[in-house]
PDB file of N, CA and C in Angstrom:
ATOM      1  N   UNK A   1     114.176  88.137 107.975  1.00  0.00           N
ATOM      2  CA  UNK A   1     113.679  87.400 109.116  1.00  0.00           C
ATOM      3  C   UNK A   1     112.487  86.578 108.650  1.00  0.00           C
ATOM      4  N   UNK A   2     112.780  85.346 109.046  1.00  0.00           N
ATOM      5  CA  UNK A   2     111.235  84.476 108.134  1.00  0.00           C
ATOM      6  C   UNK A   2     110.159  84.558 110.058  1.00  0.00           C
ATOM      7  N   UNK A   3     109.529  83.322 109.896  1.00  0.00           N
ATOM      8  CA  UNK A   3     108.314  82.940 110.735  1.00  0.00           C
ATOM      9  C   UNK A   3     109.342  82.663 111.964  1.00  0.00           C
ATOM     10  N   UNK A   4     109.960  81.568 112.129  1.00  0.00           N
ATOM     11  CA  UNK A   4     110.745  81.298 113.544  1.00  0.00           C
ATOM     12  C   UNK A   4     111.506  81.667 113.809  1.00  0.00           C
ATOM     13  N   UNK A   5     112.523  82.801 113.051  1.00  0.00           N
ATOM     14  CA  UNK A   5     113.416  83.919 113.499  1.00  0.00           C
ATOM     15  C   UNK A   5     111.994  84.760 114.417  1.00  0.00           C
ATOM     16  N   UNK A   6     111.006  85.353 113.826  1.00  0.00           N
ATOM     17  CA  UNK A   6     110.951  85.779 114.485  1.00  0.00           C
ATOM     18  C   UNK A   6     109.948  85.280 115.837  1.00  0.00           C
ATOM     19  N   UNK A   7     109.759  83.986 116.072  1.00  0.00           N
ATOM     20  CA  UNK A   7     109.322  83.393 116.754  1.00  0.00           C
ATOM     21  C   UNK A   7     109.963  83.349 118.403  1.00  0.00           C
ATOM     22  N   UNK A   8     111.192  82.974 117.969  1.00  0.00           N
ATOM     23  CA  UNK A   8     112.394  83.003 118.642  1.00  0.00           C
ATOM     24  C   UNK A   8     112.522  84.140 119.361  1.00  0.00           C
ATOM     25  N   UNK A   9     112.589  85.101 118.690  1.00  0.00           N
ATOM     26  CA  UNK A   9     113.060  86.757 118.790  1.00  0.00           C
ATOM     27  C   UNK A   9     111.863  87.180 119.785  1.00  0.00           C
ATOM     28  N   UNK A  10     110.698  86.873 119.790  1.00  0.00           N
ATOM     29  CA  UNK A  10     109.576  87.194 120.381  1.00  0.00           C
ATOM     30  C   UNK A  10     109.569  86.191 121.712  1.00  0.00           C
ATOM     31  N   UNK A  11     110.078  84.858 121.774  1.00  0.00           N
ATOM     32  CA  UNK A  11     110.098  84.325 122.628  1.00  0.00           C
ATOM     33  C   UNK A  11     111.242  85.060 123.754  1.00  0.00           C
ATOM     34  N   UNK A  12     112.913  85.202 122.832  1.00  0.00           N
ATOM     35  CA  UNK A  12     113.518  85.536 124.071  1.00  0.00           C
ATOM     36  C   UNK A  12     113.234  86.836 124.456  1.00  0.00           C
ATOM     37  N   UNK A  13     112.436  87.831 123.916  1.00  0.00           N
ATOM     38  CA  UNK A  13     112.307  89.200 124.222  1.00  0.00           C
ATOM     39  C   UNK A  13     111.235  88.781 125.680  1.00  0.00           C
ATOM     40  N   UNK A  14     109.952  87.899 125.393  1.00  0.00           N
ATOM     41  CA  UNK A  14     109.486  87.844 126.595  1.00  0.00           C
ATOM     42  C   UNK A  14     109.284  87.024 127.929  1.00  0.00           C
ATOM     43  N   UNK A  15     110.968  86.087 127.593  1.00  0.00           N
ATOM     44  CA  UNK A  15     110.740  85.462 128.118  1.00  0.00           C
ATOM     45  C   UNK A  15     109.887  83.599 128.446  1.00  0.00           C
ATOM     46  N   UNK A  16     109.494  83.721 127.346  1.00  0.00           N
ATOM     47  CA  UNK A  16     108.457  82.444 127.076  1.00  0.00           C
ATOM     48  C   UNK A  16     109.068  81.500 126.679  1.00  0.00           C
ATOM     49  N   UNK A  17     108.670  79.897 126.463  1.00  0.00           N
ATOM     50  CA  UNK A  17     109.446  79.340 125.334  1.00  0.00           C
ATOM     51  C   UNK A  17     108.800  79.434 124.220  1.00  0.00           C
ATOM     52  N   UNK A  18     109.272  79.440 123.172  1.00  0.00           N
ATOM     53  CA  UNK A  18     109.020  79.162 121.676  1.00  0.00           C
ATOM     54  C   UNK A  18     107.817  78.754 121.593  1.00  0.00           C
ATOM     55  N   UNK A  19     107.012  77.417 121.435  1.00  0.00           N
ATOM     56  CA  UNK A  19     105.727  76.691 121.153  1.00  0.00           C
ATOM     57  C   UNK A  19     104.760  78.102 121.721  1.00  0.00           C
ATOM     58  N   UNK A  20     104.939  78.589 123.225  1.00  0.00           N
ATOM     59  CA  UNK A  20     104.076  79.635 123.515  1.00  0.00           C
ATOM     60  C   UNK A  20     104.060  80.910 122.550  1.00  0.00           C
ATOM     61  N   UNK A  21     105.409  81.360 122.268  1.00  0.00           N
ATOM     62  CA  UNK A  21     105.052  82.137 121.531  1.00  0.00           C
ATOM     63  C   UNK A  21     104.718  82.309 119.851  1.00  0.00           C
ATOM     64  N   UNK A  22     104.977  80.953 119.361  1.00  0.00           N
ATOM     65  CA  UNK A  22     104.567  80.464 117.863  1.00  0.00           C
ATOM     66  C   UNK A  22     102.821  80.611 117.998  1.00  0.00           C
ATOM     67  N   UNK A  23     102.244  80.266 119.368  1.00  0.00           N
ATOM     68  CA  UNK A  23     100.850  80.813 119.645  1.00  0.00           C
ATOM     69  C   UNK A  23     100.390  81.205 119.463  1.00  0.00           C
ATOM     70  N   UNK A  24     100.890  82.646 119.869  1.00  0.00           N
ATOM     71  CA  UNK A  24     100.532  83.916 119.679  1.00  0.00           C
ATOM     72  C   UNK A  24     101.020  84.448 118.558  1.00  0.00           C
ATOM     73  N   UNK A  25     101.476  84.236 117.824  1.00  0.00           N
ATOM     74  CA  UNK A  25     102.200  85.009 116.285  1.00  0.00           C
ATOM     75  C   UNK A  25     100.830  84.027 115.763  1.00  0.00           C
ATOM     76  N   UNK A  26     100.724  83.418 115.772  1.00  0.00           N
ATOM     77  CA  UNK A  26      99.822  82.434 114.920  1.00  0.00           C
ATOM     78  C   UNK A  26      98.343  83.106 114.711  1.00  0.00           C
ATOM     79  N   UNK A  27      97.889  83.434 116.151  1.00  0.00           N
ATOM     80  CA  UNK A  27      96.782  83.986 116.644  1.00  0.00           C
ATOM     81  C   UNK A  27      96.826  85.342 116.526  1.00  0.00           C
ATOM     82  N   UNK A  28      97.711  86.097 116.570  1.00  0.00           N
ATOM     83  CA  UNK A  28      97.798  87.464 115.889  1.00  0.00           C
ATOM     84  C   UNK A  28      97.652  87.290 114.350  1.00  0.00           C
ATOM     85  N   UNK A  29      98.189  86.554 113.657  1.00  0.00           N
ATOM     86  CA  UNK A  29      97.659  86.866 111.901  1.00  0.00           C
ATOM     87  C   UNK A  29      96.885  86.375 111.918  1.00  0.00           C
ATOM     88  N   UNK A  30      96.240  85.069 112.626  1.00  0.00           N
ATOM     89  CA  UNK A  30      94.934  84.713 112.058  1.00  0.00           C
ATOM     90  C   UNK A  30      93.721  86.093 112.059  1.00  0.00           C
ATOM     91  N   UNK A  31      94.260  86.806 113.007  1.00  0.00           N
ATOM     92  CA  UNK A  31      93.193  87.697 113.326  1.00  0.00           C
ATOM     93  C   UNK A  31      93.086  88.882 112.394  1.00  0.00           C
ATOM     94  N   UNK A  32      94.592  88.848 111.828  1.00  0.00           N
ATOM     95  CA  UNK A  32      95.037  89.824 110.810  1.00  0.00           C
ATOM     96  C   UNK A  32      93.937  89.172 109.409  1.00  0.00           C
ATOM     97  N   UNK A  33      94.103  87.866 109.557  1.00  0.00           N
ATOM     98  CA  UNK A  33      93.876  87.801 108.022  1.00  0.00           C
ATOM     99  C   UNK A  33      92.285  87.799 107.742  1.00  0.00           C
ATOM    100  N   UNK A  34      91.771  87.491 108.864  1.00  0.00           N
ATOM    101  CA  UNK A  34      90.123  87.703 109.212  1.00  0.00           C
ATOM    102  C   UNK A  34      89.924  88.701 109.423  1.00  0.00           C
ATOM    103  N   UNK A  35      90.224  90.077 109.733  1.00  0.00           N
ATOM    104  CA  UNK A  35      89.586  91.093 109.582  1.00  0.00           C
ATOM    105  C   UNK A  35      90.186  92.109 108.116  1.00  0.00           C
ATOM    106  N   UNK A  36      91.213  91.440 107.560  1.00  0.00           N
ATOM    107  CA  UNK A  36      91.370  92.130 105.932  1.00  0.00           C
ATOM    108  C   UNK A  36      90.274  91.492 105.138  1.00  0.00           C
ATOM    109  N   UNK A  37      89.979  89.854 105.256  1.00  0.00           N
ATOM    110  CA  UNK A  37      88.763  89.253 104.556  1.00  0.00           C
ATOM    111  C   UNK A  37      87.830  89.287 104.883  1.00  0.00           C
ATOM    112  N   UNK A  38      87.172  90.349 105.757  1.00  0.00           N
ATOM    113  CA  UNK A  38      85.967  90.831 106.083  1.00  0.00           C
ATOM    114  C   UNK A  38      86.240  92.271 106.022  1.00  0.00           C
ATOM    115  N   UNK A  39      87.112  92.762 105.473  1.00  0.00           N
ATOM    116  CA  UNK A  39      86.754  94.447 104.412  1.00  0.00           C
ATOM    117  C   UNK A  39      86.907  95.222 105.682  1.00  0.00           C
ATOM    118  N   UNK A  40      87.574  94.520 106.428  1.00  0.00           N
ATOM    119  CA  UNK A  40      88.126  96.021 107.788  1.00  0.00           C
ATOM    120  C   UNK A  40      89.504  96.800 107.417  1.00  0.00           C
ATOM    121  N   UNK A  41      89.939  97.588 108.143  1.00  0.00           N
ATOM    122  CA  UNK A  41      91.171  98.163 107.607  1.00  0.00           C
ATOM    123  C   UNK A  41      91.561  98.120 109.191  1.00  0.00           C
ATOM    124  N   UNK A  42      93.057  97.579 109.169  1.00  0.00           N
ATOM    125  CA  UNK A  42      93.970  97.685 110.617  1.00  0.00           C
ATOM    126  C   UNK A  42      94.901  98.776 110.783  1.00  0.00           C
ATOM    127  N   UNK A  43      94.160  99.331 111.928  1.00  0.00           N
ATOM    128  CA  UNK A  43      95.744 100.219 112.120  1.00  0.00           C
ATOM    129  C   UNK A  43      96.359 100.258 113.234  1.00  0.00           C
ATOM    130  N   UNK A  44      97.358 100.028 113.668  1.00  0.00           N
ATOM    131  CA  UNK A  44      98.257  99.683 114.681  1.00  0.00           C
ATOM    132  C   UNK A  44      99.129 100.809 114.771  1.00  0.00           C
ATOM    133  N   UNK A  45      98.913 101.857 115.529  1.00  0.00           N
ATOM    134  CA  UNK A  45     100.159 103.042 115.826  1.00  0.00           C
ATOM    135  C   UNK A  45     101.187 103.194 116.138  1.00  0.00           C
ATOM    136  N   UNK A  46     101.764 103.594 114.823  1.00  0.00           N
ATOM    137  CA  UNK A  46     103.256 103.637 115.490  1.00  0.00           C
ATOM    138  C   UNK A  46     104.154 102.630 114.456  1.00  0.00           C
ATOM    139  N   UNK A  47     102.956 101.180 113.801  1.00  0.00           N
ATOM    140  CA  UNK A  47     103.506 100.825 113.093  1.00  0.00           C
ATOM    141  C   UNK A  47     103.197 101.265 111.578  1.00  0.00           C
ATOM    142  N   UNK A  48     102.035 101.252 111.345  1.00  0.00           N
ATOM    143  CA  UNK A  48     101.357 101.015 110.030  1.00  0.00           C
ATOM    144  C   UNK A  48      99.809 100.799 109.582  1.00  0.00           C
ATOM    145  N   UNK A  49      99.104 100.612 108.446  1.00  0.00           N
ATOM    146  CA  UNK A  49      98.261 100.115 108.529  1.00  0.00           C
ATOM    147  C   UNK A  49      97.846  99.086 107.591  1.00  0.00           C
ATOM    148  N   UNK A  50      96.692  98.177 107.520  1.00  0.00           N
ATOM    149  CA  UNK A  50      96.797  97.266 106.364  1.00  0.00           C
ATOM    150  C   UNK A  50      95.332  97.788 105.991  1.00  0.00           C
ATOM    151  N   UNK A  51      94.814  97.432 104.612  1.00  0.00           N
ATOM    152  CA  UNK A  51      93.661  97.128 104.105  1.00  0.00           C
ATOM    153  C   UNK A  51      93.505  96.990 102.828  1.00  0.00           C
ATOM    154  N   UNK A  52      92.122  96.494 102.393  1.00  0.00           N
ATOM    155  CA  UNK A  52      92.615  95.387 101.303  1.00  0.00           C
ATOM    156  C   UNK A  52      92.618  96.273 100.133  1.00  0.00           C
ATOM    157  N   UNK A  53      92.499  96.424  98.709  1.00  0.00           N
ATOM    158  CA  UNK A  53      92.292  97.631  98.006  1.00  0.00           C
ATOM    159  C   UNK A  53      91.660  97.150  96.712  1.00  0.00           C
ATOM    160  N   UNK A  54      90.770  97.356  95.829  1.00  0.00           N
ATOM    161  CA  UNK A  54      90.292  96.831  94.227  1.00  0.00           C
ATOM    162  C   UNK A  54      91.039  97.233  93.643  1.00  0.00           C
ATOM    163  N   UNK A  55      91.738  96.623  92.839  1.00  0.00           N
ATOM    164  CA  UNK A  55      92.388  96.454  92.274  1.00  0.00           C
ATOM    165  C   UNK A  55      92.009  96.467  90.541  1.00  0.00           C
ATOM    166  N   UNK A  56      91.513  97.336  89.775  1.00  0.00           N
ATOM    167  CA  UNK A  56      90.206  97.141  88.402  1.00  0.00           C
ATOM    168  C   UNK A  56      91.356  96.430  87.660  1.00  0.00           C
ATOM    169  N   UNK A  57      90.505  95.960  86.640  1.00  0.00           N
ATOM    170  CA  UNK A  57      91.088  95.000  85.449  1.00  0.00           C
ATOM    171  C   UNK A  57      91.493  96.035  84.091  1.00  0.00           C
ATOM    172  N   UNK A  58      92.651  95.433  83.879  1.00  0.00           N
ATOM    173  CA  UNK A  58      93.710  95.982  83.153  1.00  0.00           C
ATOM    174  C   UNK A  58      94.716  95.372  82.114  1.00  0.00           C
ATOM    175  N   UNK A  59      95.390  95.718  81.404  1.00  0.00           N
ATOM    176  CA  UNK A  59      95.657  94.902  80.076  1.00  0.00           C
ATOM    177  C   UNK A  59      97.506  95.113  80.311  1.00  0.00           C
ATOM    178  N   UNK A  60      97.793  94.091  80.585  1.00  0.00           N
ATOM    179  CA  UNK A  60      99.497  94.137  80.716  1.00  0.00           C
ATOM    180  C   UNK A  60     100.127  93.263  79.478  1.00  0.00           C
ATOM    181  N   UNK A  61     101.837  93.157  79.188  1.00  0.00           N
ATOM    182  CA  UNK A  61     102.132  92.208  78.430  1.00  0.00           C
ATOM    183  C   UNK A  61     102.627  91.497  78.786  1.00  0.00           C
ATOM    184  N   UNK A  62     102.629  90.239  77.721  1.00  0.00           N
ATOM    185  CA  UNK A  62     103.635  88.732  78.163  1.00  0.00           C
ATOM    186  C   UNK A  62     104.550  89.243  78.073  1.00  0.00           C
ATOM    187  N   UNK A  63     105.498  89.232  78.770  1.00  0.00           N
ATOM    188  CA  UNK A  63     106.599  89.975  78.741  1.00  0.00           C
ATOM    189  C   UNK A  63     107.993  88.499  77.596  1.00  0.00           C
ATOM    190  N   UNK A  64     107.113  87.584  77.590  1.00  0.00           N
ATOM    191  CA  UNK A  64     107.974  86.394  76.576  1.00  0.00           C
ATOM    192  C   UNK A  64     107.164  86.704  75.268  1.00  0.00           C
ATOM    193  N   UNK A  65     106.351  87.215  75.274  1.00  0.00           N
ATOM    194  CA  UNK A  65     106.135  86.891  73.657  1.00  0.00           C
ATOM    195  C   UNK A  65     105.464  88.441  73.000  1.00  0.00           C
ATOM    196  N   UNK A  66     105.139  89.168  74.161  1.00  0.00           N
ATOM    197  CA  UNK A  66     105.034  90.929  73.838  1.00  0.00           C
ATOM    198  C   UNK A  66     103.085  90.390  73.597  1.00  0.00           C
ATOM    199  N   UNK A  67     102.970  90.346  73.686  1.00  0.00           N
ATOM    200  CA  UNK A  67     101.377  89.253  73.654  1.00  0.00           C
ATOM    201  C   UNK A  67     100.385  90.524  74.730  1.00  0.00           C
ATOM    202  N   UNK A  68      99.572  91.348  74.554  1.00  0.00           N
ATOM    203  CA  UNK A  68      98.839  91.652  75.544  1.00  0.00           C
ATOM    204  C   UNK A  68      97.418  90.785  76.377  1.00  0.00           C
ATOM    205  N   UNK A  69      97.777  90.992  77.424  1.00  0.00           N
ATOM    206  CA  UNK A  69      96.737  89.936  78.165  1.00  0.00           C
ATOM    207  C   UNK A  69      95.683  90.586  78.972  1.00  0.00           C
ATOM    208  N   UNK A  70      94.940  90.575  79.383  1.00  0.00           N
ATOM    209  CA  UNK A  70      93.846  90.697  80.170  1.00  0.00           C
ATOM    210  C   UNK A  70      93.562  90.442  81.880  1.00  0.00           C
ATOM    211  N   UNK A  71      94.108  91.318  82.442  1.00  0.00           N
ATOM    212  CA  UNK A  71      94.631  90.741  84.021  1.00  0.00           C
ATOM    213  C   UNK A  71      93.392  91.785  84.983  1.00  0.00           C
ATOM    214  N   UNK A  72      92.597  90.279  85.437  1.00  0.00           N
ATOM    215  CA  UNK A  72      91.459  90.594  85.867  1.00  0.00           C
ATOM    216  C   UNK A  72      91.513  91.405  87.319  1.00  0.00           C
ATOM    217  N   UNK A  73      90.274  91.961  87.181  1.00  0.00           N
ATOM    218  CA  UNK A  73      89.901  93.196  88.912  1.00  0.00           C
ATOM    219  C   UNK A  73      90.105  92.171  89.757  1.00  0.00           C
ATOM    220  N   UNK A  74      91.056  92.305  90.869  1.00  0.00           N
ATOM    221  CA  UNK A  74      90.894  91.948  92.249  1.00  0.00           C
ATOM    222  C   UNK A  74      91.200  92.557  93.486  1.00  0.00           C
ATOM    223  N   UNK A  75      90.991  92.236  94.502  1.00  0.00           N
ATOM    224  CA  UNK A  75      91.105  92.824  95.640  1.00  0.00           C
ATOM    225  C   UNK A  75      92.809  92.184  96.336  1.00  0.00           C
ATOM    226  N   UNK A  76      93.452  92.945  96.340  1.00  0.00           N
ATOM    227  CA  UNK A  76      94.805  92.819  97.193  1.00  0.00           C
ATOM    228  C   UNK A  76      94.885  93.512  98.166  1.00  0.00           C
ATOM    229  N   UNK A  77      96.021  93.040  99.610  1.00  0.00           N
ATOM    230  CA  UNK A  77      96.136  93.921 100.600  1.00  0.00           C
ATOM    231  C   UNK A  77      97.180  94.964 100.160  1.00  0.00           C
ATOM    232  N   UNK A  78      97.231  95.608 101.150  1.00  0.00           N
ATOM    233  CA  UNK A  78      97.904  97.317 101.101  1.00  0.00           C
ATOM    234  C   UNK A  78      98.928  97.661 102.503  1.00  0.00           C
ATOM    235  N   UNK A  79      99.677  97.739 102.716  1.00  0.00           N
ATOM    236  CA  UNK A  79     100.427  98.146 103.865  1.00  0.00           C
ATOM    237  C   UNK A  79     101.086  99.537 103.532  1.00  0.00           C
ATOM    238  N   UNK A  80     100.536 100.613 104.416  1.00  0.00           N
ATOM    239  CA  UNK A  80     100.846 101.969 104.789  1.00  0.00           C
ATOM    240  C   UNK A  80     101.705 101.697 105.870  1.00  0.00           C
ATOM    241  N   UNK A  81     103.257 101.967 105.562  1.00  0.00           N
ATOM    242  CA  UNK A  81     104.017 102.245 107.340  1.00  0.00           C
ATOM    243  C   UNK A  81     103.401 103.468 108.040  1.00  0.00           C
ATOM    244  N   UNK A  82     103.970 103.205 109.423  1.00  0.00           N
ATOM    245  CA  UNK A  82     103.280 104.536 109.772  1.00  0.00           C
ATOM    246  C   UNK A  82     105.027 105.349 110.354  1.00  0.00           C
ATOM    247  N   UNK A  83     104.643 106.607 110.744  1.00  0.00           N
ATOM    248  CA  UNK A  83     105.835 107.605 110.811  1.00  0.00           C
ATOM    249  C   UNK A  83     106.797 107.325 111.718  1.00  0.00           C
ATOM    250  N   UNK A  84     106.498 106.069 112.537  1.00  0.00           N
ATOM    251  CA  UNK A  84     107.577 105.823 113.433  1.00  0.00           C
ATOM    252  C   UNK A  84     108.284 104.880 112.936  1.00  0.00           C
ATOM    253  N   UNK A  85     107.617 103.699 112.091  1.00  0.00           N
ATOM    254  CA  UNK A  85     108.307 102.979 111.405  1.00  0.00           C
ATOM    255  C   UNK A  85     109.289 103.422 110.473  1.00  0.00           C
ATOM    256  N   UNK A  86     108.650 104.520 109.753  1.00  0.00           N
ATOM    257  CA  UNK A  86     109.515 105.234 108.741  1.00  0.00           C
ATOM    258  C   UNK A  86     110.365 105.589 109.564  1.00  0.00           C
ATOM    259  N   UNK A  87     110.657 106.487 110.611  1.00  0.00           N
ATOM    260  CA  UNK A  87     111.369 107.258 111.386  1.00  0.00           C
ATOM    261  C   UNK A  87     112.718 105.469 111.340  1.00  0.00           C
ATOM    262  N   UNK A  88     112.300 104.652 112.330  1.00  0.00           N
ATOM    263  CA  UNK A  88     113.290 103.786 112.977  1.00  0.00           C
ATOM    264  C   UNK A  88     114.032 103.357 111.537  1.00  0.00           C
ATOM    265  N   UNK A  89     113.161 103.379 110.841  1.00  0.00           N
ATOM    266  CA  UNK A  89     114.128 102.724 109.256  1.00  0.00           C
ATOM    267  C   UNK A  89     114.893 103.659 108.791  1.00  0.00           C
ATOM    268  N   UNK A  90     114.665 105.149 108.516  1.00  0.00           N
ATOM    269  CA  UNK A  90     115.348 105.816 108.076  1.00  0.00           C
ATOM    270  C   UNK A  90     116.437 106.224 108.982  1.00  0.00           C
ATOM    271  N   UNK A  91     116.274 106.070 110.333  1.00  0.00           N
ATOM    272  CA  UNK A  91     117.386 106.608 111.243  1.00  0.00           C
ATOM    273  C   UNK A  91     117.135 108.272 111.496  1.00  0.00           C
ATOM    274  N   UNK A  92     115.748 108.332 111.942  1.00  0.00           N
ATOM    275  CA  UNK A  92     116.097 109.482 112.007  1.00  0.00           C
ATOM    276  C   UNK A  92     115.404 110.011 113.515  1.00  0.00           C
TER     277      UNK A  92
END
């Protein structure tokens, strides 16, 4: 499912048209992505949670030339499902 599948999907579930609800998907990650880049952690029950994690610097290879490289500390996000998500995916 990309961005306007599920745009769509959110529109006919509530009823809205589309532009309204591209809105609100819009305005929900913006909010997502401003509180991971201000070092909060989200948790939403039932689904999951996000937050960002350090990531230390570490020595991997070129995998074309067997070459070891130097792949610097950074901060990436993290997504924990949570047990209902697991539950609906696994079918159980």
């Amino acid at each position: 499912m990309n961005k306007q599948e599920l745009v769509t999907a959110i529109a006919s579930a509530q009823g809205i048209e589309k532009r309204e609800a591209e809105k609100y998907l819009s305005a929900t990650l913006d909010a997502l992505t401003s509180a991971l880049v201000a070092g909060e952690k989200i948790q939403l029950i039932g689904f999951g949670s996000f937050e960002v994690v350090d990531r230390p610097e570490r020595t991997v290879r070129n995998p074309r030339t067997g070459e070891p490289i130097v792949s610097p500390a950074q901060k990436t996000p993290k997504f924990k499902p949570g047990k209902a998500l697991k539950d609906a995916v696994t079918g159980k």
